[in-house]
PDB file of N, CA and C in Angstrom:
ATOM      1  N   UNK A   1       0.840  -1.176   0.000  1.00  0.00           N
ATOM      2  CA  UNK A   1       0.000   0.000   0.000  1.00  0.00           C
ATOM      3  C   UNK A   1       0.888   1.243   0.000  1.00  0.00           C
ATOM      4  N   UNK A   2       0.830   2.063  -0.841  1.00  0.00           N
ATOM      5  CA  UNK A   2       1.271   3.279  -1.233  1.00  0.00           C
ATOM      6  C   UNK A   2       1.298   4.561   0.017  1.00  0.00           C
ATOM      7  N   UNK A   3      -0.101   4.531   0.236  1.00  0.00           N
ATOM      8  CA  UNK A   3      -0.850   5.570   0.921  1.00  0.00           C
ATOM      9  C   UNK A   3      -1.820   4.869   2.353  1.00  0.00           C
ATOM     10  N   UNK A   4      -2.075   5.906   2.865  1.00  0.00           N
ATOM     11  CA  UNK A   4      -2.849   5.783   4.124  1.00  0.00           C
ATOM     12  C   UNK A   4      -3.880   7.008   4.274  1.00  0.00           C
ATOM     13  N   UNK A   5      -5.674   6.682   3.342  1.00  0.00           N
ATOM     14  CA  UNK A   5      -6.447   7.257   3.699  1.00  0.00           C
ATOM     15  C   UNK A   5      -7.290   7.225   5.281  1.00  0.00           C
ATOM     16  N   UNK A   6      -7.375   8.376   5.616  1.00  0.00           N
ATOM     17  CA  UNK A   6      -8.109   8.437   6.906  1.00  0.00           C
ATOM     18  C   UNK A   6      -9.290   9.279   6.734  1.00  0.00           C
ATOM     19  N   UNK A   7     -10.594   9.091   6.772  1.00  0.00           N
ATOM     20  CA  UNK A   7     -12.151   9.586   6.606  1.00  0.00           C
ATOM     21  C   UNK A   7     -12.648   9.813   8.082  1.00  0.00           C
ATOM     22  N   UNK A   8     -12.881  10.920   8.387  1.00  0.00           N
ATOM     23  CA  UNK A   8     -14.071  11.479   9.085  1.00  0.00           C
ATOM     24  C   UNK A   8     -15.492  11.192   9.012  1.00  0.00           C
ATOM     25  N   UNK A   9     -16.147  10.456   9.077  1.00  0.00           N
ATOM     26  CA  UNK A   9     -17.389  10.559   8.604  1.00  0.00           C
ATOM     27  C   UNK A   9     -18.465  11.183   8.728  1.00  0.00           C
ATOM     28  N   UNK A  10     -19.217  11.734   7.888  1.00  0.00           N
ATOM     29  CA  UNK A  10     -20.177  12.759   8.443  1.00  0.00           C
ATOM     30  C   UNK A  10     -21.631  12.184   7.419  1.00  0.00           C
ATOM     31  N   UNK A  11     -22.691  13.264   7.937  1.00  0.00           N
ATOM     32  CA  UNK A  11     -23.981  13.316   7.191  1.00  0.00           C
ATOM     33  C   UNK A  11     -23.397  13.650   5.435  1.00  0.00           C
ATOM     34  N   UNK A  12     -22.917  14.970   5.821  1.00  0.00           N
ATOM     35  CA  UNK A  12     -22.765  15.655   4.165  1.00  0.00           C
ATOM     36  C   UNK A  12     -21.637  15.641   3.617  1.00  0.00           C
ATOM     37  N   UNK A  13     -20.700  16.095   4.186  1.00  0.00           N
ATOM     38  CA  UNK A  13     -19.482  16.424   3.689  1.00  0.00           C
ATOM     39  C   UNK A  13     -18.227  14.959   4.374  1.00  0.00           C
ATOM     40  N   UNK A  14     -17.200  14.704   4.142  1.00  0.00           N
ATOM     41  CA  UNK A  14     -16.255  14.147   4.733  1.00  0.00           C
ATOM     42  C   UNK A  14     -14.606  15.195   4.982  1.00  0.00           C
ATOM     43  N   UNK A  15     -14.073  14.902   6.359  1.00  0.00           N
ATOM     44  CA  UNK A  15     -13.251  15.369   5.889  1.00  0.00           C
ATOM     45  C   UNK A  15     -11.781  13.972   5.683  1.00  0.00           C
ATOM     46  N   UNK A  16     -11.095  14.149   4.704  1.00  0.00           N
ATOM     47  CA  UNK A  16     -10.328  13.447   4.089  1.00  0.00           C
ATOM     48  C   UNK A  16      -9.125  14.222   4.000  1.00  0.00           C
ATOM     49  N   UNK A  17      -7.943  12.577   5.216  1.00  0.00           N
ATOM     50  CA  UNK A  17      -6.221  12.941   4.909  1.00  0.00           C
ATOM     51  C   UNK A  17      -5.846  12.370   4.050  1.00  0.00           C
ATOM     52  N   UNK A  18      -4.867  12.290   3.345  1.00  0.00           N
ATOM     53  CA  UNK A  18      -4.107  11.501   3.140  1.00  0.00           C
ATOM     54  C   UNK A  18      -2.641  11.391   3.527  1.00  0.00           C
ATOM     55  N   UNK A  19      -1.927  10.564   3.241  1.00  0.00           N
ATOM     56  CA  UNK A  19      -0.492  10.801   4.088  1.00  0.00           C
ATOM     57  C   UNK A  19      -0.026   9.469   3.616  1.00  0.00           C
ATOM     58  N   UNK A  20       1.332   9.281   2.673  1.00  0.00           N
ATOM     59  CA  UNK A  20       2.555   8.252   2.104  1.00  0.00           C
ATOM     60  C   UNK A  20       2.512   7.818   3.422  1.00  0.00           C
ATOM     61  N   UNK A  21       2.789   6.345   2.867  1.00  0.00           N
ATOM     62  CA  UNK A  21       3.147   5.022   3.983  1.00  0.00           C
ATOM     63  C   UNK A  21       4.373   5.663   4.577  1.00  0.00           C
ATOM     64  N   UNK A  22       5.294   6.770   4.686  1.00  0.00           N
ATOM     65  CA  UNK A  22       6.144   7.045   5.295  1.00  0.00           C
ATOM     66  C   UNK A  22       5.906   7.877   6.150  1.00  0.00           C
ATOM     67  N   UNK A  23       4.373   8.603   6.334  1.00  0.00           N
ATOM     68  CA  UNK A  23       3.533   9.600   7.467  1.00  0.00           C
ATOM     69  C   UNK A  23       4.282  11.185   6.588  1.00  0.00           C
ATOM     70  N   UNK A  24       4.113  11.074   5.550  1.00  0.00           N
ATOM     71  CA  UNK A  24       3.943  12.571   4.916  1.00  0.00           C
ATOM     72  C   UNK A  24       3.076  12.821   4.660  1.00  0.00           C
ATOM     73  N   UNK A  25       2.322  13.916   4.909  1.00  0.00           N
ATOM     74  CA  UNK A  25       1.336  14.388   4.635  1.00  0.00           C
ATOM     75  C   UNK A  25       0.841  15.010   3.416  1.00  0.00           C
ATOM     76  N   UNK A  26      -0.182  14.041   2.993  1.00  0.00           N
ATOM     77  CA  UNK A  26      -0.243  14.793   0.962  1.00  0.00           C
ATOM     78  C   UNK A  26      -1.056  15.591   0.528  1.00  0.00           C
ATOM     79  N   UNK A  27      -2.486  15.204   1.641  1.00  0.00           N
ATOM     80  CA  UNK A  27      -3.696  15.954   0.918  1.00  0.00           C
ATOM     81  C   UNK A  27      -4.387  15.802   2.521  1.00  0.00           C
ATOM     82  N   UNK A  28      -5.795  17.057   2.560  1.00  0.00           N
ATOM     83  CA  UNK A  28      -6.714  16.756   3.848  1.00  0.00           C
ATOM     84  C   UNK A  28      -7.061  17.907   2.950  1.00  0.00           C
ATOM     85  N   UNK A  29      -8.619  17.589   2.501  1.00  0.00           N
ATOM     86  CA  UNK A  29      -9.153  17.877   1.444  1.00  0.00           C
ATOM     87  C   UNK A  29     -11.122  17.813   2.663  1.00  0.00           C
ATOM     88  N   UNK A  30     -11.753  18.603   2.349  1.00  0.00           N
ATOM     89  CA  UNK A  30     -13.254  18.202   2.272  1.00  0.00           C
ATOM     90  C   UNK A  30     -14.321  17.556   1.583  1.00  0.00           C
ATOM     91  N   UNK A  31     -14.708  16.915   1.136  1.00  0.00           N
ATOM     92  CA  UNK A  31     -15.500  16.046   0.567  1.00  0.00           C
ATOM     93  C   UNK A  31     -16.963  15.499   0.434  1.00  0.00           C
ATOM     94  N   UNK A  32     -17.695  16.030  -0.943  1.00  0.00           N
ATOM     95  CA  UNK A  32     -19.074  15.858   0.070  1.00  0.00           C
ATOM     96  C   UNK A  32     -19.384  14.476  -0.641  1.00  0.00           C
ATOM     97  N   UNK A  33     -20.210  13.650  -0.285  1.00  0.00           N
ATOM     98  CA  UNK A  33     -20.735  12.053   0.377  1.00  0.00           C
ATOM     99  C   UNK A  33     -20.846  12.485  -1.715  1.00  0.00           C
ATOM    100  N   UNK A  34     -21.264  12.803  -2.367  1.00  0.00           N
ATOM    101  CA  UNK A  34     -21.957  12.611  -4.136  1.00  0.00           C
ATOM    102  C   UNK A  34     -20.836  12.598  -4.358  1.00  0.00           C
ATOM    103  N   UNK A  35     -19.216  12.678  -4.090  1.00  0.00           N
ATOM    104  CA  UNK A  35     -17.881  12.442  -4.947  1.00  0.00           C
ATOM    105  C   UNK A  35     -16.773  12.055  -4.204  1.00  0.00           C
ATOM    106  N   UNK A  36     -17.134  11.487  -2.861  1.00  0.00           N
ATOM    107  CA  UNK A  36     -16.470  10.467  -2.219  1.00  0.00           C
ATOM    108  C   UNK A  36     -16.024   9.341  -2.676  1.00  0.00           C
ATOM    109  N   UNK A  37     -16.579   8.311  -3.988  1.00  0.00           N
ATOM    110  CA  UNK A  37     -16.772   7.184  -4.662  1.00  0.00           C
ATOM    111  C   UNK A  37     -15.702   7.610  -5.669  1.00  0.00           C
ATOM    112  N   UNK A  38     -16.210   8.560  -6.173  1.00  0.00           N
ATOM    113  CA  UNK A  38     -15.607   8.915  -7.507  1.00  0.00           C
ATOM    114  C   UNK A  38     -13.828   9.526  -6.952  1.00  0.00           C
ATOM    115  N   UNK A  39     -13.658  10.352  -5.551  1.00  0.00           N
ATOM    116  CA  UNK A  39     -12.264  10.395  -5.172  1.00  0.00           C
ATOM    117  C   UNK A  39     -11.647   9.069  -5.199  1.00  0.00           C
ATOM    118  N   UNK A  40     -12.072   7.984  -4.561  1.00  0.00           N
ATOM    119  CA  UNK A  40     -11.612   6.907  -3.694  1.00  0.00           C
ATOM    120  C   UNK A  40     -11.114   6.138  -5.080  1.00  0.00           C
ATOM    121  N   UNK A  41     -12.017   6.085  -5.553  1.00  0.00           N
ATOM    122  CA  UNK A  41     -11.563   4.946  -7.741  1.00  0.00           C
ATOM    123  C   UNK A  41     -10.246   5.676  -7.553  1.00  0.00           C
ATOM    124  N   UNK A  42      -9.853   6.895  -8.242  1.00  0.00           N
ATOM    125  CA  UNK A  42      -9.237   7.955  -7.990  1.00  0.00           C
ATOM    126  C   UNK A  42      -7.500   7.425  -7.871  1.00  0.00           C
ATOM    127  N   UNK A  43      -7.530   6.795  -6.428  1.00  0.00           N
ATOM    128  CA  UNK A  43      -6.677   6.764  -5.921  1.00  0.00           C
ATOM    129  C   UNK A  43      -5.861   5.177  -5.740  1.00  0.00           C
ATOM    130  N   UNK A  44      -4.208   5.279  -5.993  1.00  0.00           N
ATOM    131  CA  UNK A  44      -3.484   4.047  -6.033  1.00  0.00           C
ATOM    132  C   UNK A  44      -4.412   3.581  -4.675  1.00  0.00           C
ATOM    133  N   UNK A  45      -3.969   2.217  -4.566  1.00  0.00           N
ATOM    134  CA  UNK A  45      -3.992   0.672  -3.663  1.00  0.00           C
ATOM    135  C   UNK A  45      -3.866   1.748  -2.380  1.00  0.00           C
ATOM    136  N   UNK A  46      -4.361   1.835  -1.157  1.00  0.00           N
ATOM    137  CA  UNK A  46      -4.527   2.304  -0.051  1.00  0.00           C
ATOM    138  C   UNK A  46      -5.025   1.455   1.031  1.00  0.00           C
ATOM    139  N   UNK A  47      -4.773   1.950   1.821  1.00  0.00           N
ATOM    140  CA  UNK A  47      -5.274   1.669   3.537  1.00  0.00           C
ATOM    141  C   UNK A  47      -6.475   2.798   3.726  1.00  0.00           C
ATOM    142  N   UNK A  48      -7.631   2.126   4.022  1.00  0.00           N
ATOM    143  CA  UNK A  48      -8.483   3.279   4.165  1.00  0.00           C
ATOM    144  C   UNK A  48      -9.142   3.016   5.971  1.00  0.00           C
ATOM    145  N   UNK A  49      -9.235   3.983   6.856  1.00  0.00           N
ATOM    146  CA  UNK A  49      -9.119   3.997   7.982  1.00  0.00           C
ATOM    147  C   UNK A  49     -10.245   4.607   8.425  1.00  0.00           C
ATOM    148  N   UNK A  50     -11.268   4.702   9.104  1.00  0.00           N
ATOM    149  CA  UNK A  50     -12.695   5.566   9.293  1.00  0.00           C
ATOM    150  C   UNK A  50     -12.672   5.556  10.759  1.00  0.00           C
ATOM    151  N   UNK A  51     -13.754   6.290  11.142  1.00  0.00           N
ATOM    152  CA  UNK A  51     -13.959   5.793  12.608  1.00  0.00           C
ATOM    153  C   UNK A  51     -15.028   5.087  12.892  1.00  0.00           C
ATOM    154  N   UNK A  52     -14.998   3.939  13.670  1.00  0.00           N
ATOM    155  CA  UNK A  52     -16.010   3.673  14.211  1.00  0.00           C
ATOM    156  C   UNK A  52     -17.483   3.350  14.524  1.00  0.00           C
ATOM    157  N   UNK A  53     -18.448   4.407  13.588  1.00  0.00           N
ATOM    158  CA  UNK A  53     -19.898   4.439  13.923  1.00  0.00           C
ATOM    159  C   UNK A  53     -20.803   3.616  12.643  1.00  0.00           C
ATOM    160  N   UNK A  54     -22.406   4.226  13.099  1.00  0.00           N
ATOM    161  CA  UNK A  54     -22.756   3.473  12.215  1.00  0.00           C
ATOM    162  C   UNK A  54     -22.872   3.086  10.874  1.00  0.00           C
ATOM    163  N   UNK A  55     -22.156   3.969  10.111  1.00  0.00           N
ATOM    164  CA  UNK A  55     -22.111   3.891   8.921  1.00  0.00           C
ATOM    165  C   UNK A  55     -20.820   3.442   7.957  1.00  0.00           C
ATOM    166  N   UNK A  56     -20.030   3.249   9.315  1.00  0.00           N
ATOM    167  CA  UNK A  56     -18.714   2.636   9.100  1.00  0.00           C
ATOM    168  C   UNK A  56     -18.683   1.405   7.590  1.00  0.00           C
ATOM    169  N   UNK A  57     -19.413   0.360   8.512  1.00  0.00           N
ATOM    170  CA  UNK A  57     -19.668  -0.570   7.602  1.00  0.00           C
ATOM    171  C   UNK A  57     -20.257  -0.953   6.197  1.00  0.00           C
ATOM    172  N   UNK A  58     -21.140  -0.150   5.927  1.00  0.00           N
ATOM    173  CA  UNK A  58     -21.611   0.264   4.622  1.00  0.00           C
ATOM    174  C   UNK A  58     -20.583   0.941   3.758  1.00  0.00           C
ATOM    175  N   UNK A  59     -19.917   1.983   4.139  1.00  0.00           N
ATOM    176  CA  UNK A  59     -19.003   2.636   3.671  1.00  0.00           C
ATOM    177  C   UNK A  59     -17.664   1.945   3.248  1.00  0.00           C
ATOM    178  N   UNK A  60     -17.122   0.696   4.335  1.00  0.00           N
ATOM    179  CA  UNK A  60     -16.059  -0.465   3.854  1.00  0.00           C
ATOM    180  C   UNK A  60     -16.451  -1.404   2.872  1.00  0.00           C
ATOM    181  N   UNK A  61     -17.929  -1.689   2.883  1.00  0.00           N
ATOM    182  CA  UNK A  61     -18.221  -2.109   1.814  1.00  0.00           C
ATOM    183  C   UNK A  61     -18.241  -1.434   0.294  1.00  0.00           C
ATOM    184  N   UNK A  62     -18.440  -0.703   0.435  1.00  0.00           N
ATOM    185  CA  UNK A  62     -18.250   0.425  -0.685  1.00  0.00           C
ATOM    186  C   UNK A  62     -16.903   0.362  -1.547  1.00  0.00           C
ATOM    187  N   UNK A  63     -16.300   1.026  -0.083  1.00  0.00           N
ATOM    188  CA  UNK A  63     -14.426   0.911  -0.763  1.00  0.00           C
ATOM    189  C   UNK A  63     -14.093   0.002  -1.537  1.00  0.00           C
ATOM    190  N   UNK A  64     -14.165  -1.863  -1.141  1.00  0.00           N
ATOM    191  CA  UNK A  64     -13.569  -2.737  -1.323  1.00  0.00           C
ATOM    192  C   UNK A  64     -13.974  -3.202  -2.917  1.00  0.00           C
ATOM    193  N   UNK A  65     -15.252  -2.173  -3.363  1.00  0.00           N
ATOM    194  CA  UNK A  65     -15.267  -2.407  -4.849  1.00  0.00           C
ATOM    195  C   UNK A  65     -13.940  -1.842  -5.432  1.00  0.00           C
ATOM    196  N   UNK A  66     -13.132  -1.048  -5.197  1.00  0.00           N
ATOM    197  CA  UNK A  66     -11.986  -0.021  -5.369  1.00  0.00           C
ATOM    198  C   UNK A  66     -10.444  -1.073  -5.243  1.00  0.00           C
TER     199      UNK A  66
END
């Protein structure tokens, strides 16, 4: 894995880091939920990291089409 995405999750918007497997920091960008899908295709082979709640899981499902 190249990269290490980390997602905030929210109702509307996301906010989104990114940061090289070496902890450089590349991008922390805002994001609203209609081009979240279309970032994530987007991007090399990653680690994608969320927190926790209920929508967690729907959302990993999502990714793993990627």
């Amino acid at each position: 894995m190249e990269q290490i995405i980390g997602i905030d999750l929210a109702k509307r918007v996301f906010q989104v880091n990114i940061v090289s497997a070496q902890s450089r920091k590349k991008a922390n960008k805002m994001i609203n939920r209609e081009k979240l899908m279309a970032f994530i295709a987007q991007q090399p082979p990653s680690r994608i990291v969320m927190e926790a709640c209920g929508s967690a899981n729907y959302w990993s499902r999502q990714f793993r089409q990627y």
